[in-house]
N, C-alpha and C. Protein backbone atom coordinates (compact mmCIF):
# COMPACT_ATOMS: atom_id res chain seq x y z
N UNK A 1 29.27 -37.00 -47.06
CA UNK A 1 30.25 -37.53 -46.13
C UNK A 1 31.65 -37.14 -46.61
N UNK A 2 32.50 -36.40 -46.03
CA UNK A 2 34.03 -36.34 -46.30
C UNK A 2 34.66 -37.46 -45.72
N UNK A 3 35.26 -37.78 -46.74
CA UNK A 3 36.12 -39.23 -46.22
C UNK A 3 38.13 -38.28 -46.48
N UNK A 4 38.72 -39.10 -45.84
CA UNK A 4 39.92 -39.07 -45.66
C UNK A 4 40.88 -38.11 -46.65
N UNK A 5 39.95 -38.67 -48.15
CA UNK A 5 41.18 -38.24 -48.63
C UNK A 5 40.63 -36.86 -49.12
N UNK A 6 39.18 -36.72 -49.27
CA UNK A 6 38.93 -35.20 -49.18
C UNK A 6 39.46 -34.31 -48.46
N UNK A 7 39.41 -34.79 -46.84
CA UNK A 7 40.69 -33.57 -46.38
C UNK A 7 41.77 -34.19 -46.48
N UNK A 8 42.35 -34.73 -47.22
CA UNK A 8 43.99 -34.36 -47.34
C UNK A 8 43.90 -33.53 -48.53
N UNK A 9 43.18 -33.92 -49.09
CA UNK A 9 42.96 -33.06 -50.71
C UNK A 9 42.83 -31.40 -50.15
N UNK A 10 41.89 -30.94 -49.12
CA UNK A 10 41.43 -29.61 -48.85
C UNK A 10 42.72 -29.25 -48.08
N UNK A 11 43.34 -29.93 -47.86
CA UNK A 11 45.02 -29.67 -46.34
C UNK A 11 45.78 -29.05 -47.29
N UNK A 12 45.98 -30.15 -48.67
CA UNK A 12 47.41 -29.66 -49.34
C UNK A 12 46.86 -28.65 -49.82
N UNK A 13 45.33 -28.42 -50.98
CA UNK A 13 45.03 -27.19 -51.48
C UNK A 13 45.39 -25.77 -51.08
N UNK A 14 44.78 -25.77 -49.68
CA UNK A 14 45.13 -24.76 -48.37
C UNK A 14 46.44 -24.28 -48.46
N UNK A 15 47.42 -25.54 -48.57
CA UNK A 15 48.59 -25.11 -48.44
C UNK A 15 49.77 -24.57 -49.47
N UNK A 16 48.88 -25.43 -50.56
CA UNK A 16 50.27 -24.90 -51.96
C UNK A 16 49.56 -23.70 -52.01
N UNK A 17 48.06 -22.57 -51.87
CA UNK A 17 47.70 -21.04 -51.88
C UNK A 17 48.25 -20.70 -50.92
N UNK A 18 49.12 -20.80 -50.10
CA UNK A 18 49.46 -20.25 -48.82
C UNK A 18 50.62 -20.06 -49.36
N UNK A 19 51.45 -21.16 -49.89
CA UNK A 19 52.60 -21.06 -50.06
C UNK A 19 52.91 -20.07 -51.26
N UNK A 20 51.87 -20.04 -52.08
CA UNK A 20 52.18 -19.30 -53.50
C UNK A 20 51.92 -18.04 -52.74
N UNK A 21 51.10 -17.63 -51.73
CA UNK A 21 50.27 -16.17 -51.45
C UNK A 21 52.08 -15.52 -50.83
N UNK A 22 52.59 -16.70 -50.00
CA UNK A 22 53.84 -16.34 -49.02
C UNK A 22 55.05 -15.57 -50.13
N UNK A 23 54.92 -16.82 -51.37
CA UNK A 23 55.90 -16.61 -52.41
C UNK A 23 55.53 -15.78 -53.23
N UNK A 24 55.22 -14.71 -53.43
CA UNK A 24 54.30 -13.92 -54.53
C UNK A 24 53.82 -14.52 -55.92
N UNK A 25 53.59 -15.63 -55.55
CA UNK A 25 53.45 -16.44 -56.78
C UNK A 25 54.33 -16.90 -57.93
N UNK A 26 55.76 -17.00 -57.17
CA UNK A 26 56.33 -17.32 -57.93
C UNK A 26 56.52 -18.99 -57.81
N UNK A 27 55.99 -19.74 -58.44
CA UNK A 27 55.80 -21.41 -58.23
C UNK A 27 57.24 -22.43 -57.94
N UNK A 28 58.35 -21.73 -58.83
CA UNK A 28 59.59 -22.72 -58.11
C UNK A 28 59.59 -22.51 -56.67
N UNK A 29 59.71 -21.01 -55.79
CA UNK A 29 59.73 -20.59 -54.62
C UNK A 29 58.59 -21.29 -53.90
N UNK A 30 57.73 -21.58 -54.21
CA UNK A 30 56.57 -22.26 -53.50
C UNK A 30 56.87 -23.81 -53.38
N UNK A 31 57.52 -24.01 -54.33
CA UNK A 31 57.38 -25.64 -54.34
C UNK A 31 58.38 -26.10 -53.51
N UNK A 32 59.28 -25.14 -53.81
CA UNK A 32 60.96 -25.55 -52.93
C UNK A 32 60.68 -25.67 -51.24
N UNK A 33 59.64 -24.54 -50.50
CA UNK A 33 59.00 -24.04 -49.47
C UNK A 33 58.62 -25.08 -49.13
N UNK A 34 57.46 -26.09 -49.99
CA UNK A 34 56.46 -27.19 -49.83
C UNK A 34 57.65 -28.49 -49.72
N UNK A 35 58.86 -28.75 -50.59
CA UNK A 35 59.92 -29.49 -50.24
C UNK A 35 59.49 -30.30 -51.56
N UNK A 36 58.60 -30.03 -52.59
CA UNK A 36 58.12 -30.56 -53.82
C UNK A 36 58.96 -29.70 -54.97
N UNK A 37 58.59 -30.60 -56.28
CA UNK A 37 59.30 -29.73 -57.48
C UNK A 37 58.59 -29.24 -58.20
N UNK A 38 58.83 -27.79 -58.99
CA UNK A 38 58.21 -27.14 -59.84
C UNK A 38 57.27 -28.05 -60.52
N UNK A 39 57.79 -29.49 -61.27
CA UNK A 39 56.74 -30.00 -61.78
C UNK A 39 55.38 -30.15 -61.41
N UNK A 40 55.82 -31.13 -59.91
CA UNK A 40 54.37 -31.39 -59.40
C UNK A 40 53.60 -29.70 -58.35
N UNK A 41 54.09 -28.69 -58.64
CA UNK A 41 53.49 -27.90 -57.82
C UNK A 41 52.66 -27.54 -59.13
N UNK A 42 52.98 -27.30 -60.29
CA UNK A 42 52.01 -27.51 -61.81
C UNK A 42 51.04 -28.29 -61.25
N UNK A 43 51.57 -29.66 -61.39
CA UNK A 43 50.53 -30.41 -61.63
C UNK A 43 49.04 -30.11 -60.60
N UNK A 44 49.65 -29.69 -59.42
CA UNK A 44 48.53 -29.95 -58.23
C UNK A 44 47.64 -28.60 -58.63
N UNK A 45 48.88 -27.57 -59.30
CA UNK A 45 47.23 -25.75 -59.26
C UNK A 45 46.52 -26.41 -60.22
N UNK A 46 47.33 -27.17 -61.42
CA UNK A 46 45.95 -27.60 -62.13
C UNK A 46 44.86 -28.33 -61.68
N UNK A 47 45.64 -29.39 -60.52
CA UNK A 47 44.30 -30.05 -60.48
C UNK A 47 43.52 -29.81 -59.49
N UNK A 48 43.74 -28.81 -58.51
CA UNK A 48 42.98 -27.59 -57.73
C UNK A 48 42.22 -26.54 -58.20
N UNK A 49 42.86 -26.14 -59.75
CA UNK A 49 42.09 -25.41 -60.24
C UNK A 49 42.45 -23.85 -59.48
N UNK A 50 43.72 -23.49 -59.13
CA UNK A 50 44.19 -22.77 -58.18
C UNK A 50 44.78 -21.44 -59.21
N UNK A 51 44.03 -20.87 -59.50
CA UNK A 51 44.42 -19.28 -60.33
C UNK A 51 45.21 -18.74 -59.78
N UNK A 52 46.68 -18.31 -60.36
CA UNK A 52 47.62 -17.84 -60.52
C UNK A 52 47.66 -15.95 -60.71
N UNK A 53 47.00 -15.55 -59.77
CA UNK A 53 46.85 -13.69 -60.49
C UNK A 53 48.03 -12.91 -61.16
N UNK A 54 47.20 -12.94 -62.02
CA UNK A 54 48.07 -12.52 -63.37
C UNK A 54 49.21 -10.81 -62.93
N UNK A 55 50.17 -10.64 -62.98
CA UNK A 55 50.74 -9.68 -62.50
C UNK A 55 51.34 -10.36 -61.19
N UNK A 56 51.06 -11.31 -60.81
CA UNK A 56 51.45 -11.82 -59.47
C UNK A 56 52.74 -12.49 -59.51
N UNK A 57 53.07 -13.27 -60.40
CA UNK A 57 53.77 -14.55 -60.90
C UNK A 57 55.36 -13.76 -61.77
């Protein structure tokens, strides 16, 4: 069963890779985009588990 906060969880995921894919991975540019701060755009690839391609960043 997906409950609620699974898709908000799968919404934002979706969206901070969108935003990093938009920003070439550069994470202040993504976070600023998202209207969040460098900190918590950290916090969330970690806890997405959201790989950063190396050469990208």
């Amino acid at each position: 069963m997906i409950t609620l906060k699974n898709r908000i969880e799968r919404i934002e995921k979706e969206e901070i890779i969108k935003s990093l894919e938009d920003c070439k991975y550069v994470m202040a540019h993504a976070a600023r985009r998202l209207g969040i701060t460098e900190r918590m755009i950290g916090y969330k690839v970690k806890k997405y588990n959201i790989v950063i391609k190396k050469g990208e960043h």
